[in-house]
C-alpha atoms as a PDB file:
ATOM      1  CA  UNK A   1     177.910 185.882 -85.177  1.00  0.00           C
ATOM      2  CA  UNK A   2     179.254 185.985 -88.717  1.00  0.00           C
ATOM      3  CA  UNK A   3     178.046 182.011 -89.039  1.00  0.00           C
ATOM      4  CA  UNK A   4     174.472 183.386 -87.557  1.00  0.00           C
ATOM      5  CA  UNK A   5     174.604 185.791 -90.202  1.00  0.00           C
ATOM      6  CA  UNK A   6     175.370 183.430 -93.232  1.00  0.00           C
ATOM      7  CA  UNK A   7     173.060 180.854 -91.927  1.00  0.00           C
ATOM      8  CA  UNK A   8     169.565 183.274 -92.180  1.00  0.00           C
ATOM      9  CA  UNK A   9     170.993 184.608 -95.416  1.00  0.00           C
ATOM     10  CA  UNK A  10     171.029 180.953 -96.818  1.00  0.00           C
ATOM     11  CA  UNK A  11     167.817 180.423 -95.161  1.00  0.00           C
ATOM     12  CA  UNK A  12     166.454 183.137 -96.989  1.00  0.00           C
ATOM     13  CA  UNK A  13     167.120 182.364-100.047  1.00  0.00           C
ATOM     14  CA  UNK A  14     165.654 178.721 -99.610  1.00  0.00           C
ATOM     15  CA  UNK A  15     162.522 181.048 -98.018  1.00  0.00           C
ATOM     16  CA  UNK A  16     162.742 182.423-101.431  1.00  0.00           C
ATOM     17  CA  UNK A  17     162.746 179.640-104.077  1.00  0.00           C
ATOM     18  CA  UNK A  18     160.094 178.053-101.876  1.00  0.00           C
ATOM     19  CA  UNK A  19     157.952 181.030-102.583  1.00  0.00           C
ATOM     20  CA  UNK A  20     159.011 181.117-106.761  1.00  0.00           C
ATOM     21  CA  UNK A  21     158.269 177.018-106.822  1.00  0.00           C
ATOM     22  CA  UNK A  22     154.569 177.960-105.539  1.00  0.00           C
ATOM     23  CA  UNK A  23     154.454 180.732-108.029  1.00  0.00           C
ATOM     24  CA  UNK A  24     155.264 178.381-110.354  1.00  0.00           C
ATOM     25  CA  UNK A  25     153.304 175.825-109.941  1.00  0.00           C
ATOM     26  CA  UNK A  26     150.315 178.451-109.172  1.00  0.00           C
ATOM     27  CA  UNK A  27     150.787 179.652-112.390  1.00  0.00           C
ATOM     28  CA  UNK A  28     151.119 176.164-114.157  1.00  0.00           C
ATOM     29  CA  UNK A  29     147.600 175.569-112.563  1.00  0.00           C
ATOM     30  CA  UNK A  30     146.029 178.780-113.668  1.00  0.00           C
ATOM     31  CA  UNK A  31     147.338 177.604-117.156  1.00  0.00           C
ATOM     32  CA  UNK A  32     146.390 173.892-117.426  1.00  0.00           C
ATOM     33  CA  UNK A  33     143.325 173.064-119.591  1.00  0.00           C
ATOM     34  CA  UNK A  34     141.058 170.176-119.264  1.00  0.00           C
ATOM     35  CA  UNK A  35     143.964 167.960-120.846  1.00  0.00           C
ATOM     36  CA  UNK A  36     146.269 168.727-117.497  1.00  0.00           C
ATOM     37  CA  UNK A  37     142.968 168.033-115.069  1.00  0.00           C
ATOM     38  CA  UNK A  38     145.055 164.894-113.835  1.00  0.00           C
ATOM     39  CA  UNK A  39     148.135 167.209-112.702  1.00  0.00           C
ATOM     40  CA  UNK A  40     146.324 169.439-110.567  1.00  0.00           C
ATOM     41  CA  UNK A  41     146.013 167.646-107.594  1.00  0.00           C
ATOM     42  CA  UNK A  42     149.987 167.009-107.719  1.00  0.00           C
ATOM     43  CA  UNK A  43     150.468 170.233-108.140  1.00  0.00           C
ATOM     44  CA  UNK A  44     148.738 171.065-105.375  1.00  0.00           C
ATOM     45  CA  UNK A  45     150.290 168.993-103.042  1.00  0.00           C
ATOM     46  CA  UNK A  46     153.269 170.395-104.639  1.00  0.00           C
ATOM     47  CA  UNK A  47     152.248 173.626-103.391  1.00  0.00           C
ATOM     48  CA  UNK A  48     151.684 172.653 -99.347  1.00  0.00           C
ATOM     49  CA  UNK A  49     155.362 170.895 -99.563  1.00  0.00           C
ATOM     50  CA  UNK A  50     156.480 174.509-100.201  1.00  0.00           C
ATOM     51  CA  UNK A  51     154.278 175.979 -97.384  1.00  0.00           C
ATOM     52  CA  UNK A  52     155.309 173.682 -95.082  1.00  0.00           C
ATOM     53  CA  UNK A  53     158.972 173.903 -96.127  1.00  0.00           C
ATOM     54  CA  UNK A  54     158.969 177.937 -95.409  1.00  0.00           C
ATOM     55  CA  UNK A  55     156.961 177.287 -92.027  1.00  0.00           C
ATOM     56  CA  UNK A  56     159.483 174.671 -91.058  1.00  0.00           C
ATOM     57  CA  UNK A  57     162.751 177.455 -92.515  1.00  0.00           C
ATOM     58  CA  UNK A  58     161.095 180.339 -90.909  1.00  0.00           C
ATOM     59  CA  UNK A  59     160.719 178.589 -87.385  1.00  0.00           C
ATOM     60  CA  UNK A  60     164.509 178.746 -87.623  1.00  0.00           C
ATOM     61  CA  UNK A  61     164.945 181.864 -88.782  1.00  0.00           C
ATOM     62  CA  UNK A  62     162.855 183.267 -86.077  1.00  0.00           C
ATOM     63  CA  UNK A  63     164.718 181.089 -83.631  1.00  0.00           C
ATOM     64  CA  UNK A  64     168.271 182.604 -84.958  1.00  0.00           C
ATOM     65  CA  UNK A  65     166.394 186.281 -83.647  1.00  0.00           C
ATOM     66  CA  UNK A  66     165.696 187.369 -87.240  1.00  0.00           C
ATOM     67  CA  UNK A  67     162.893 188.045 -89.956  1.00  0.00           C
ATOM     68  CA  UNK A  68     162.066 185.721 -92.944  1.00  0.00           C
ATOM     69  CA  UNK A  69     162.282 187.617 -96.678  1.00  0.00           C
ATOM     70  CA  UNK A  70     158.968 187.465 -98.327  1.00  0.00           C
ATOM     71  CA  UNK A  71     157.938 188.022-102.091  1.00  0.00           C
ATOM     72  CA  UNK A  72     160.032 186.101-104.349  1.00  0.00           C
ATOM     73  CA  UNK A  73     163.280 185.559-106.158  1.00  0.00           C
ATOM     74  CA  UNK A  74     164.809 188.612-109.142  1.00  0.00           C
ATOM     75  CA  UNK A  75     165.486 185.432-110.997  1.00  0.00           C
ATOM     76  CA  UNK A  76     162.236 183.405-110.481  1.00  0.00           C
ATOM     77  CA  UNK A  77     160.100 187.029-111.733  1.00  0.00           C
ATOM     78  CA  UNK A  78     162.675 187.027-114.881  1.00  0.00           C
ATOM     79  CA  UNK A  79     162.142 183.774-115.169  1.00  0.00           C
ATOM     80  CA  UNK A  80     157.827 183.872-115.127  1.00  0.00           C
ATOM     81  CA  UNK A  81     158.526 187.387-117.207  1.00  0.00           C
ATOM     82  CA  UNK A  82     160.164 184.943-120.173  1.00  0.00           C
ATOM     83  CA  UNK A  83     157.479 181.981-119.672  1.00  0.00           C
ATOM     84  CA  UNK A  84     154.900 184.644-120.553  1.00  0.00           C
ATOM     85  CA  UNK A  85     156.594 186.070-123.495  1.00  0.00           C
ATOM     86  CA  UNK A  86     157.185 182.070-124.793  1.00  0.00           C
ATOM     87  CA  UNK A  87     153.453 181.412-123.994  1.00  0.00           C
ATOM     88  CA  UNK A  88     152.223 183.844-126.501  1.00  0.00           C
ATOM     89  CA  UNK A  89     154.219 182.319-128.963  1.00  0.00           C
ATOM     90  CA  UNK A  90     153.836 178.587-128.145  1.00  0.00           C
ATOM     91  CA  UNK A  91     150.439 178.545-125.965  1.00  0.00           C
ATOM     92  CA  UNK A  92     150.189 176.031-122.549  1.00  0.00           C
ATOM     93  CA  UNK A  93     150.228 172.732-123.719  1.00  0.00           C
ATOM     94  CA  UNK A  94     150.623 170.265-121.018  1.00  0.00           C
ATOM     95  CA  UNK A  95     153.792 169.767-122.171  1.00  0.00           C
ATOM     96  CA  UNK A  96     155.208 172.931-122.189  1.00  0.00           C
ATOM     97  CA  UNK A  97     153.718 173.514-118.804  1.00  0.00           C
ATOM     98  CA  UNK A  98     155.563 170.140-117.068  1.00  0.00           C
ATOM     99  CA  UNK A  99     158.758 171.327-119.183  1.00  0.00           C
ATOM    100  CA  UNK A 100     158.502 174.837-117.387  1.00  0.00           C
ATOM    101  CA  UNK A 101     157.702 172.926-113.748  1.00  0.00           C
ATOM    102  CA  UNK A 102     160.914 170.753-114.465  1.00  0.00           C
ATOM    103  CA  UNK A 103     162.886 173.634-115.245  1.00  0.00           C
ATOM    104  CA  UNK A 104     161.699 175.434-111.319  1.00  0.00           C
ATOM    105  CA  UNK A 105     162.294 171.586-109.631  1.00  0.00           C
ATOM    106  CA  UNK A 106     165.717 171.932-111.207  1.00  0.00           C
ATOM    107  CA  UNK A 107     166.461 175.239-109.780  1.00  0.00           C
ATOM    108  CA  UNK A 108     165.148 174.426-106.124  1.00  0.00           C
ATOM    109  CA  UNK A 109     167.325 171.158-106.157  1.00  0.00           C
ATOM    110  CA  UNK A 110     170.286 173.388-107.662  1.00  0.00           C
ATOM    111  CA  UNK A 111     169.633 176.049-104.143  1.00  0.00           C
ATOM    112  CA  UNK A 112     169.284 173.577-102.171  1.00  0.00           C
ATOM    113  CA  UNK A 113     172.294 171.735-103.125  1.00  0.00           C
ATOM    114  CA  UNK A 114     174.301 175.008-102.884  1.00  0.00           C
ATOM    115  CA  UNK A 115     172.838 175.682 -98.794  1.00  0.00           C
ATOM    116  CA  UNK A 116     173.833 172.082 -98.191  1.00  0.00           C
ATOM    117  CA  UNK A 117     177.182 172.674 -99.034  1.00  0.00           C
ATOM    118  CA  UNK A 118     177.994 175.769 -96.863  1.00  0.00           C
ATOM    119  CA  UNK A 119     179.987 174.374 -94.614  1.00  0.00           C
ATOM    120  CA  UNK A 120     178.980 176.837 -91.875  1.00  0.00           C
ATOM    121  CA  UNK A 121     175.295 175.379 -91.482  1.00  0.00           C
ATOM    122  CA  UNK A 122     174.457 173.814 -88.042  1.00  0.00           C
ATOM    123  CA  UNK A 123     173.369 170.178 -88.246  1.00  0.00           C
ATOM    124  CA  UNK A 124     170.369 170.325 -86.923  1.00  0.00           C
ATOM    125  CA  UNK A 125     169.557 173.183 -89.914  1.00  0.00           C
ATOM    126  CA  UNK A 126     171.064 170.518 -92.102  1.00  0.00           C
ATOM    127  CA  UNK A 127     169.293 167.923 -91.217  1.00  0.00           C
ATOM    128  CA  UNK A 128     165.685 169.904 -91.997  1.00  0.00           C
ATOM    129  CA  UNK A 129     166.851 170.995 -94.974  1.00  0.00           C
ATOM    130  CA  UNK A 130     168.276 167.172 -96.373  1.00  0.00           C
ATOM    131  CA  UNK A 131     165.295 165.882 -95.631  1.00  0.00           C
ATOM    132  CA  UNK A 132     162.952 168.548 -97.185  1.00  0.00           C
ATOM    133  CA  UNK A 133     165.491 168.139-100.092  1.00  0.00           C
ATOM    134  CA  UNK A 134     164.699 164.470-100.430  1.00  0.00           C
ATOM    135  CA  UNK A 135     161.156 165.833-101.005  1.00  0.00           C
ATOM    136  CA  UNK A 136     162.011 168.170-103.983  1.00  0.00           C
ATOM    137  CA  UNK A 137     163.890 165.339-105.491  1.00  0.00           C
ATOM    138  CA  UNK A 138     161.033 162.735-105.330  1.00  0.00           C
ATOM    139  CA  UNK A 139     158.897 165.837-106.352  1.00  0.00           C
ATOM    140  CA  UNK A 140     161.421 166.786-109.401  1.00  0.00           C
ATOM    141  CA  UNK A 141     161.353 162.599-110.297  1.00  0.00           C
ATOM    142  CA  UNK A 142     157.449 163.028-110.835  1.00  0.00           C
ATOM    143  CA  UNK A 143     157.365 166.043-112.843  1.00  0.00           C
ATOM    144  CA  UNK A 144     159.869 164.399-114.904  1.00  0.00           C
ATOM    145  CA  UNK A 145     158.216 161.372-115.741  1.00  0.00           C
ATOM    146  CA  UNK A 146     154.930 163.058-116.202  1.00  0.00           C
ATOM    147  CA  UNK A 147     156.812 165.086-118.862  1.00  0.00           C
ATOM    148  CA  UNK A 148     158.060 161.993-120.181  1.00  0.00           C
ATOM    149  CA  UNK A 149     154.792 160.383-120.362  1.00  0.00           C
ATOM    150  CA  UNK A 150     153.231 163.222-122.573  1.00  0.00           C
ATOM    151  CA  UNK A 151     153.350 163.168-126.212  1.00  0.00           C
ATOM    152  CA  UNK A 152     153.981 166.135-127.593  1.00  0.00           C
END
């Protein structure tokens, strides 16, 4: 019961950071200007990797006889709170917007790192969740190199 318990907490929190990474990159599309027009459609996709990453959690969740958290993370509304107050002191240059996305990539690879080491996870959970996490890396990889690619 008490590995039940820990495994739909960790699943939570992945529920979570799914839900701040399409904040994020929500936000980095409300912010792009005709410069970023190329990123949108990644971040888009970005997006429905996230959807379908909660859909594929919460199936499990549900499955383990409990409820999914919704909203998102204390630390992923701190961390929009501070990209708004650096925003209207530096603006949204495409830059700045792919440094903020690498930032939230890092921070879902860092969770998802941490639920892949509880030793208590089932297999089968682990499993779903290595492969979703081979996604977030490829995903982290691009932003990167977009970043990379942008003089600034």
């Amino acid at each position: 019961m008490e590995n039940t318990k820990a495994t739909i907490e960790t699943l939570n929190d992945l529920v979570l950071i799914n839900n701040d990474r399409i904040a994020g990159f929500e936000r980095a599309l409300t912010e792009l200007k005709d410069e970023g027009a190329d990123l949108k459609n990644t971040f888009v996709n970005f997006i429905g990797d996230s959807h379908r990453f909660k859909m594929e959690i919460a199936t499990e969740i549900a499955a383990l006889g409990n409820d999914i958290e919704t909203g998102t993370s204390t630390s992923g509304k701190l961390h929009r709170t501070w990209l708004d107050l650096k925003a209207a002191f530096n603006g949204h240059s495409k830059y700045s917007i792919l440094e903020e996305c690498e930032f939230g990539e890092d921070a879902i690879k860092k969770t998802y790192q941490t639920a892949l080491d509880e030793v208590t996870l089932p297999s089968y959970i682990r499993e779903i969740l290595s492969k979703q996490q081979k996604e977030l890396r490829a995903a982290h990889d691009t932003v990167k190199a977009l970043r990379d690619g942008v003089i600034h």
